[in-house]
N, C-alpha and C. Protein backbone atom coordinates (compact mmCIF):
# COMPACT_ATOMS: atom_id res chain seq x y z
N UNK A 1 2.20 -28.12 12.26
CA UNK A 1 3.10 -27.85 11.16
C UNK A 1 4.51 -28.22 11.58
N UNK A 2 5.50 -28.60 10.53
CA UNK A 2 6.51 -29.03 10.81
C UNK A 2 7.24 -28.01 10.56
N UNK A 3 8.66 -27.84 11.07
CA UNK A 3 9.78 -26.66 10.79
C UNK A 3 9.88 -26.39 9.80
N UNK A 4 9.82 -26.82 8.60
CA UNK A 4 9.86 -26.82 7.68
C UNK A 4 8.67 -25.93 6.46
N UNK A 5 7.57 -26.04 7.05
CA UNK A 5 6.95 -24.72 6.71
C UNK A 5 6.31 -24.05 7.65
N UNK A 6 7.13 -24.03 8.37
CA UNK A 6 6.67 -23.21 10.19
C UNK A 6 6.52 -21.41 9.22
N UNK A 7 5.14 -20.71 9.55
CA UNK A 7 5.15 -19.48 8.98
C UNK A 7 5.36 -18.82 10.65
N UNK A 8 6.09 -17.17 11.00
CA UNK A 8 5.71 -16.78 11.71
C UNK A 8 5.01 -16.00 11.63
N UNK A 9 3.97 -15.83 12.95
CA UNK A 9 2.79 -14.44 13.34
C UNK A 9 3.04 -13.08 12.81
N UNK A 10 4.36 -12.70 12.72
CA UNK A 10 4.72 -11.19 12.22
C UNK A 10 4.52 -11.23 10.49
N UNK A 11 4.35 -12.78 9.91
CA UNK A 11 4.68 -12.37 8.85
C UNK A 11 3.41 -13.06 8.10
N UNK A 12 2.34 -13.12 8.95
CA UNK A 12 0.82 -12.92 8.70
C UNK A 12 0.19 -12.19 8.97
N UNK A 13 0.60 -10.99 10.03
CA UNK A 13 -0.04 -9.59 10.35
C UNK A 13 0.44 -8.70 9.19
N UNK A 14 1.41 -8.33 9.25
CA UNK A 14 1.95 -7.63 8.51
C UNK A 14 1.49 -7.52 6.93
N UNK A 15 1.57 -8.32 6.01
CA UNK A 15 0.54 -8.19 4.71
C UNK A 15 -1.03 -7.81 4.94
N UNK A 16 -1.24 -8.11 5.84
CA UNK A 16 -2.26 -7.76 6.05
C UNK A 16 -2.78 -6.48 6.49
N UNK A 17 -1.87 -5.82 7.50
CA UNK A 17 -2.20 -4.75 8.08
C UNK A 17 -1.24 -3.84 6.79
N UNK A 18 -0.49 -3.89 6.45
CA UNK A 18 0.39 -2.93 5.85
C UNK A 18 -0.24 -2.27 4.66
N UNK A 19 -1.20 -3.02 3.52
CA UNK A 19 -1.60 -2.21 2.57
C UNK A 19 -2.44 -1.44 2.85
N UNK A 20 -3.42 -1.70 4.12
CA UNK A 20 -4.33 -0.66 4.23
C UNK A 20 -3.88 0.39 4.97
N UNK A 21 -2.88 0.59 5.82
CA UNK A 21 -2.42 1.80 6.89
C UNK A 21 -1.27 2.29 5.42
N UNK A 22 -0.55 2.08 4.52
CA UNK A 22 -0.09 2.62 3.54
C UNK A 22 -1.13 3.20 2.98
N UNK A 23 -2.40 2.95 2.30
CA UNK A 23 -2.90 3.47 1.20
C UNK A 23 -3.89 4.51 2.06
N UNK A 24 -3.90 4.40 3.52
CA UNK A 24 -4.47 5.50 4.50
C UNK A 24 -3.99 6.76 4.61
N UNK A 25 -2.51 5.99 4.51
CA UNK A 25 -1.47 7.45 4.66
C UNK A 25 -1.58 7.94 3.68
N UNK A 26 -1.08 7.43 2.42
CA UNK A 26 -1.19 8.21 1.15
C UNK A 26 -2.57 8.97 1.32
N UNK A 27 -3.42 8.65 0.81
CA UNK A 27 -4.61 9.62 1.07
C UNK A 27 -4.81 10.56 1.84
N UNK A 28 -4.13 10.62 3.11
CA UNK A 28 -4.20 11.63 4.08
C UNK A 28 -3.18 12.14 4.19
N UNK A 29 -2.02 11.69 3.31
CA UNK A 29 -0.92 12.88 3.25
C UNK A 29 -1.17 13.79 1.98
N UNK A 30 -1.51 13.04 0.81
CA UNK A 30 -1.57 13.77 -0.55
C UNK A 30 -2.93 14.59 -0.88
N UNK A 31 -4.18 14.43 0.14
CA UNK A 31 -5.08 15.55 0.15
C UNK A 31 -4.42 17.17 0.73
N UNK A 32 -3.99 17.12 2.03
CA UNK A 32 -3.91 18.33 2.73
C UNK A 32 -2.08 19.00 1.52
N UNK A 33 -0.98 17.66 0.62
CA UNK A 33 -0.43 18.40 0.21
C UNK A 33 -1.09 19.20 -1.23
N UNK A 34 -1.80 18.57 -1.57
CA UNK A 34 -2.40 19.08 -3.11
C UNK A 34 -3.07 20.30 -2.58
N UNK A 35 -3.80 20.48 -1.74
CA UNK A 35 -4.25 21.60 -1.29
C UNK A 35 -3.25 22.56 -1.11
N UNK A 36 -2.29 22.34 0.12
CA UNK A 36 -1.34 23.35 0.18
C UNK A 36 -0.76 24.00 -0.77
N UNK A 37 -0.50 23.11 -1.87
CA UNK A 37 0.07 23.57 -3.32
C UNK A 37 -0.97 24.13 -4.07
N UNK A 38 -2.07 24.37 -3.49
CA UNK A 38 -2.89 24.99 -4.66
C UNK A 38 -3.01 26.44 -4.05
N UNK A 39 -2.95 26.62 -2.82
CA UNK A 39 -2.93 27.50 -2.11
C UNK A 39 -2.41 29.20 -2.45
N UNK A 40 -3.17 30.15 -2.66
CA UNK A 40 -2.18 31.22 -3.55
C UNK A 40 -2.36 32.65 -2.98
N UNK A 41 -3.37 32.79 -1.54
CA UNK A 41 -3.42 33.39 -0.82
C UNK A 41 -5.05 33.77 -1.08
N UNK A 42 -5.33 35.06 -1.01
CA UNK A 42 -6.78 35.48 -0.43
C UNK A 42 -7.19 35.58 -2.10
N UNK A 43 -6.88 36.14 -2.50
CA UNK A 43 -7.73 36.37 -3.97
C UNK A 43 -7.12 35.17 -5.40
N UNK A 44 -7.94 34.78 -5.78
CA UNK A 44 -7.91 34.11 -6.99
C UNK A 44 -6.38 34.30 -8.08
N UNK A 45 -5.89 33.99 -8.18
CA UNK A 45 -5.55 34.11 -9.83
C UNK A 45 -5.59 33.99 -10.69
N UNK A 46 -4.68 34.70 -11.87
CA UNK A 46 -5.60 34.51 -13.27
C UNK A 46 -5.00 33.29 -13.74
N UNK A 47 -4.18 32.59 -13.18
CA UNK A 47 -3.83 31.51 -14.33
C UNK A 47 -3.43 30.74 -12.43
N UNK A 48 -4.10 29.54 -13.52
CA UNK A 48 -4.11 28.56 -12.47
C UNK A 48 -2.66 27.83 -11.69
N UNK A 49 -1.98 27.49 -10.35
CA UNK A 49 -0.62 27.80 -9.70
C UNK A 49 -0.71 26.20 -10.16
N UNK A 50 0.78 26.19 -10.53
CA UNK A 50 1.36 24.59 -10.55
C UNK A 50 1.09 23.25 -9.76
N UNK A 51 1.70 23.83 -8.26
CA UNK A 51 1.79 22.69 -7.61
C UNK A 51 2.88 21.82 -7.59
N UNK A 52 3.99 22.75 -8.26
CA UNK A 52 4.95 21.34 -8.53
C UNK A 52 5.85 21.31 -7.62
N UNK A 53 5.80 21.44 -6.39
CA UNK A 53 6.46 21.22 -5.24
C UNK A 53 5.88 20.05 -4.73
N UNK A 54 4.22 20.11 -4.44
CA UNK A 54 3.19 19.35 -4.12
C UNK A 54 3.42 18.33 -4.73
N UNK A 55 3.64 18.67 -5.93
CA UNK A 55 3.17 16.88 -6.74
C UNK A 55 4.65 16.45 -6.88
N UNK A 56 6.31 16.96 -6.25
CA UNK A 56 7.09 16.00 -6.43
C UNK A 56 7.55 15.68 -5.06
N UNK A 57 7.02 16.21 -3.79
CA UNK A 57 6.55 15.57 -2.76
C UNK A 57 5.65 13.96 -2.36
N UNK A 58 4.61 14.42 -3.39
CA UNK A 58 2.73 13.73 -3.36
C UNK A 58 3.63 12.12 -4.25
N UNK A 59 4.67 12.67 -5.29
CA UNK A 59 5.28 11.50 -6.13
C UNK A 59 6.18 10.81 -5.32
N UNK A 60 7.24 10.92 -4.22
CA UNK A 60 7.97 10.65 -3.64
C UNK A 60 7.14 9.71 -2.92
N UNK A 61 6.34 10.58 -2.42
CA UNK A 61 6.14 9.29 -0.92
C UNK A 61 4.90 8.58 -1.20
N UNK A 62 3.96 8.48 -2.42
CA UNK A 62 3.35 7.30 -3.78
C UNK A 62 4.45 6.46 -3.82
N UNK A 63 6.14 6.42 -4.05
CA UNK A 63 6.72 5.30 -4.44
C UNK A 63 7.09 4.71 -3.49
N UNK A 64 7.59 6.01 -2.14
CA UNK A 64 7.79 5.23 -0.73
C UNK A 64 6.60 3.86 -0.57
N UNK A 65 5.33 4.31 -0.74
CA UNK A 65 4.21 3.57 -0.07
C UNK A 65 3.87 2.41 -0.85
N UNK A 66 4.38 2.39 -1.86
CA UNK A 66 4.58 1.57 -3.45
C UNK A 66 5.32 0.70 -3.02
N UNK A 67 6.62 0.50 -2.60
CA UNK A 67 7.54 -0.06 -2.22
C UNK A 67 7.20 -0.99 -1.38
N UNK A 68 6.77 -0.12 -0.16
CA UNK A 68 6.51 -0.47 0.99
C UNK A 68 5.61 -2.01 0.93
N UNK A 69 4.35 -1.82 0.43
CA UNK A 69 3.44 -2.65 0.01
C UNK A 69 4.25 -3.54 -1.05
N UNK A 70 4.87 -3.39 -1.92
CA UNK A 70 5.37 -4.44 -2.69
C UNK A 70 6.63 -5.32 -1.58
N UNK A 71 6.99 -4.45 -0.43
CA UNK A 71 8.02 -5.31 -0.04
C UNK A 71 6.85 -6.36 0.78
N UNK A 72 5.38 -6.00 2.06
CA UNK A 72 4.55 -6.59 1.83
C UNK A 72 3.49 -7.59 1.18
N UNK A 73 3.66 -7.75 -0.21
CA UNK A 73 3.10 -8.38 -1.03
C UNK A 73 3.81 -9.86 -0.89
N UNK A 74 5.49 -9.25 -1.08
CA UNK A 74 6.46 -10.43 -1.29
C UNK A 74 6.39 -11.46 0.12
N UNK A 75 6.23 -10.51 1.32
CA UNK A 75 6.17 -11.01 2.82
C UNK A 75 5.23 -12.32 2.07
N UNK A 76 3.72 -11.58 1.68
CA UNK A 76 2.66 -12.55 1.76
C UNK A 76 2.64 -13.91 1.00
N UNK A 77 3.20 -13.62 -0.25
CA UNK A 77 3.48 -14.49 -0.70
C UNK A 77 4.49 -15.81 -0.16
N UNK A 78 5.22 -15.05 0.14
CA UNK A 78 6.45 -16.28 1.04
C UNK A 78 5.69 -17.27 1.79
N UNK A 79 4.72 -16.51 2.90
CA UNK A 79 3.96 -17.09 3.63
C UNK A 79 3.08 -17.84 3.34
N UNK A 80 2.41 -17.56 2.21
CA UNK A 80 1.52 -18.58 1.40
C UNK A 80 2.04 -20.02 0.66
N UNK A 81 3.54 -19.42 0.36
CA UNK A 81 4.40 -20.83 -0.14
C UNK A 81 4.74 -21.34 0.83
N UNK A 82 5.36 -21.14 1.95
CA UNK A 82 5.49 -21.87 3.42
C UNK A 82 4.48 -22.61 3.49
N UNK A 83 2.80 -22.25 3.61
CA UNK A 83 2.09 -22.54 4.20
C UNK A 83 1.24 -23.95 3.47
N UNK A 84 1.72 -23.37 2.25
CA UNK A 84 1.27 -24.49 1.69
C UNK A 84 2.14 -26.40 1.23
N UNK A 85 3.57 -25.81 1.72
CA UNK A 85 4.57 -26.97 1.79
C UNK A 85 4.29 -27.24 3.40
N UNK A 86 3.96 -27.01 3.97
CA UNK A 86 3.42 -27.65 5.44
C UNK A 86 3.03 -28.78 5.34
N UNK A 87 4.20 -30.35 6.00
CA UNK A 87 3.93 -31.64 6.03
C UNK A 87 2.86 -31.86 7.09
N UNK A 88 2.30 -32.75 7.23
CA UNK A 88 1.41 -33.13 8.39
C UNK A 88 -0.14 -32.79 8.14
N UNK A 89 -1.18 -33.26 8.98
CA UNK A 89 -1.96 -33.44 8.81
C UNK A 89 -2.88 -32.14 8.89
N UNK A 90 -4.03 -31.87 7.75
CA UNK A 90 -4.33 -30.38 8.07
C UNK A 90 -5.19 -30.56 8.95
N UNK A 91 -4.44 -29.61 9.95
CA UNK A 91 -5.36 -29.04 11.31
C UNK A 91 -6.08 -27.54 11.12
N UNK A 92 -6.63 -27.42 12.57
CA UNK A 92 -7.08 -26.10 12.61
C UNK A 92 -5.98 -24.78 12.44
N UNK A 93 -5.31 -25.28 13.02
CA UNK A 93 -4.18 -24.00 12.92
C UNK A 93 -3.26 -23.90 12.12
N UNK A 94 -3.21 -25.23 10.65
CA UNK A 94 -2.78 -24.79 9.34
C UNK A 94 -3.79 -24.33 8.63
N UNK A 95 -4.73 -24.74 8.77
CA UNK A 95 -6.19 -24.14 7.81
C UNK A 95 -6.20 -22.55 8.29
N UNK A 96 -6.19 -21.71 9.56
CA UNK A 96 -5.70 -20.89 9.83
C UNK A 96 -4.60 -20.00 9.21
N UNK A 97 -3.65 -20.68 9.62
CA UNK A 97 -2.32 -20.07 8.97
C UNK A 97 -2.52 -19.80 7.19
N UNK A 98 -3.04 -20.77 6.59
CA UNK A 98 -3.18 -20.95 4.91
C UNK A 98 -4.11 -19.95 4.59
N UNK A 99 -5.44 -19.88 5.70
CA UNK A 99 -5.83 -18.49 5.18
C UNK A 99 -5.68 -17.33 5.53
N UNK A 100 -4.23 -17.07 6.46
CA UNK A 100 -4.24 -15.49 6.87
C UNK A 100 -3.12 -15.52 6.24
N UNK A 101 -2.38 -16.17 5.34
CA UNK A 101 -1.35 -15.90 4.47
C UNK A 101 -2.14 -15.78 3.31
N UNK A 102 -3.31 -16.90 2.67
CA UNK A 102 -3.66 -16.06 1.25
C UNK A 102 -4.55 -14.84 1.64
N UNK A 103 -5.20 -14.47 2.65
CA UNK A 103 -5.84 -13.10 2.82
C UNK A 103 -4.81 -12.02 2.44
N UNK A 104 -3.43 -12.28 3.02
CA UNK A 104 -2.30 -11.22 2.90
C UNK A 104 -2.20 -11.57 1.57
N UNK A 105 -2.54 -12.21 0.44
CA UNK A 105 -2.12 -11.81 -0.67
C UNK A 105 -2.67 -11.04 -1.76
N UNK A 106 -4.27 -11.39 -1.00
CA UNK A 106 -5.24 -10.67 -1.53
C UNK A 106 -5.37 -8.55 -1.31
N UNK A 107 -4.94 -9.09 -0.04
CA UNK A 107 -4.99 -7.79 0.56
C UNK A 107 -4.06 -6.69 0.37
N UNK A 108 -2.99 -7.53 -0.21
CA UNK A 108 -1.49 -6.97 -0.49
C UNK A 108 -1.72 -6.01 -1.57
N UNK A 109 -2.06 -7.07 -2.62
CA UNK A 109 -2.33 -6.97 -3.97
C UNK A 109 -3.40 -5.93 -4.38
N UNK A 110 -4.28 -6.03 -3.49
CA UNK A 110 -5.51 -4.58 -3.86
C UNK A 110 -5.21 -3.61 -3.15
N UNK A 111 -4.95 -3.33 -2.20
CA UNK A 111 -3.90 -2.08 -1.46
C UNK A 111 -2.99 -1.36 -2.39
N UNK A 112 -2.01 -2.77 -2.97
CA UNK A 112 -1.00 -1.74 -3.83
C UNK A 112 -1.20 -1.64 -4.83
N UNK A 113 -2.35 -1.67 -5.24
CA UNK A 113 -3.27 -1.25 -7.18
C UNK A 113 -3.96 -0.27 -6.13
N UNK A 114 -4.40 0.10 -5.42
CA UNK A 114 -5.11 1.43 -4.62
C UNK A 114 -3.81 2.56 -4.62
N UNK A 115 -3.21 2.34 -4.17
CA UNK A 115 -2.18 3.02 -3.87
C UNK A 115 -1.22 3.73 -5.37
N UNK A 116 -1.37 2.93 -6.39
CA UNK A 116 -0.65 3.23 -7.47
C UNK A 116 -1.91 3.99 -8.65
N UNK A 117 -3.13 3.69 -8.04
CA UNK A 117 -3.88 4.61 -8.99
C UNK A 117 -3.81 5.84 -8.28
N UNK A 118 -3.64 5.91 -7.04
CA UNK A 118 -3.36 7.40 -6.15
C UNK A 118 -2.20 8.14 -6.73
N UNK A 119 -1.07 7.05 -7.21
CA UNK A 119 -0.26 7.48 -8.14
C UNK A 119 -0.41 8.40 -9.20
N UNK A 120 -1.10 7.51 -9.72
CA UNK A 120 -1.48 7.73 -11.16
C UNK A 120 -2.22 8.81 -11.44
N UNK A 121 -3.07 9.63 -10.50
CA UNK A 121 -3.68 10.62 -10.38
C UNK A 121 -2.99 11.71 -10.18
N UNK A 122 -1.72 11.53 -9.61
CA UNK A 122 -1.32 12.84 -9.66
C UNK A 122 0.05 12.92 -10.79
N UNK A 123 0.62 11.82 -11.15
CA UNK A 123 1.26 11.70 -12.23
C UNK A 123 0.90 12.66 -13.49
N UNK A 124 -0.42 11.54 -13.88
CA UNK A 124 -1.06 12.35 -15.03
C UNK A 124 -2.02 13.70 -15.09
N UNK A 125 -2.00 14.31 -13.46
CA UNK A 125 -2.82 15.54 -14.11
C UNK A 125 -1.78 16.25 -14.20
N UNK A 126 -2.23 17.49 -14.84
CA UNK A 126 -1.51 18.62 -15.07
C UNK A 126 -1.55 19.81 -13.99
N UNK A 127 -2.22 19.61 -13.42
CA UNK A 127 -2.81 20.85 -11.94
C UNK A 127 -3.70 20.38 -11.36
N UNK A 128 -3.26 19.75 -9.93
CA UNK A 128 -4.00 19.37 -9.01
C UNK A 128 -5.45 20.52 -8.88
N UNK A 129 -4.66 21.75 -9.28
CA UNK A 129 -6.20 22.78 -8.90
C UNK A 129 -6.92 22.97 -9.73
N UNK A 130 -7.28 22.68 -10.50
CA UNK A 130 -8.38 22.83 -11.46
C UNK A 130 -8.26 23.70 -12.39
């Protein structure tokens, strides 16, 4: 590849690794908080507890991880337009490069629709507790 669509290594790992360790976290942060917020001590109550500490916590760091992955997405994409203005003859290690930049776009892209229906779940309920 020529300088000119030279992609670097950080910015073919990275789409790649980033939507799935985001949409990991989310899941493993917003289970143990929905719980905590449902939490109301030893006996039951009669009317079911809010949560709304939980869910504007659980909403905060959904947009952190939202972000995050969309700033990811954009990485991948870049890399895929680099990769594909690459003068010279296709070798092994642009055929390479072309597909661990469109993997990152694929990967980007379903990570952060994972991540925003995790959203969306706690957006639209009304009580995480039932």
């Amino acid at each position: 590849m020529r300088s000119s669509g030279r992609v670097r290594l950080v910015a073919l790992w990275v789409p790649l690794l980033a939507g799935p360790v985001l949409w990991s976290l989310t899941v493993l942060v917003l289970y143990p908080v929905s719980a905590q917020g449902c939490f109301t001590g030893f006996l039951p109550p009669t009317v079911p507890p809010d949560a709304s500490g939980a869910r504007w916590f659980g909403a905060i760091w959904v947009i952190v991880c939202s972000v995050l992955a969309v700033i990811s997405l954009v990485l991948a994409v870049i890399s895929f337009r680099k990769s594909r203005r690459a003068n010279g003859t296709p070798d092994a290690v642009l055929a390479r490069v072309r597909f661990m930049a469109y993997a990152g776009v694929i990967v980007s892209a379903v990570f952060l629709f994972a991540i925003v229906i995790n959203g969306l779940g706690i957006a639209l309920s009304r009580s995480p507790c039932g």
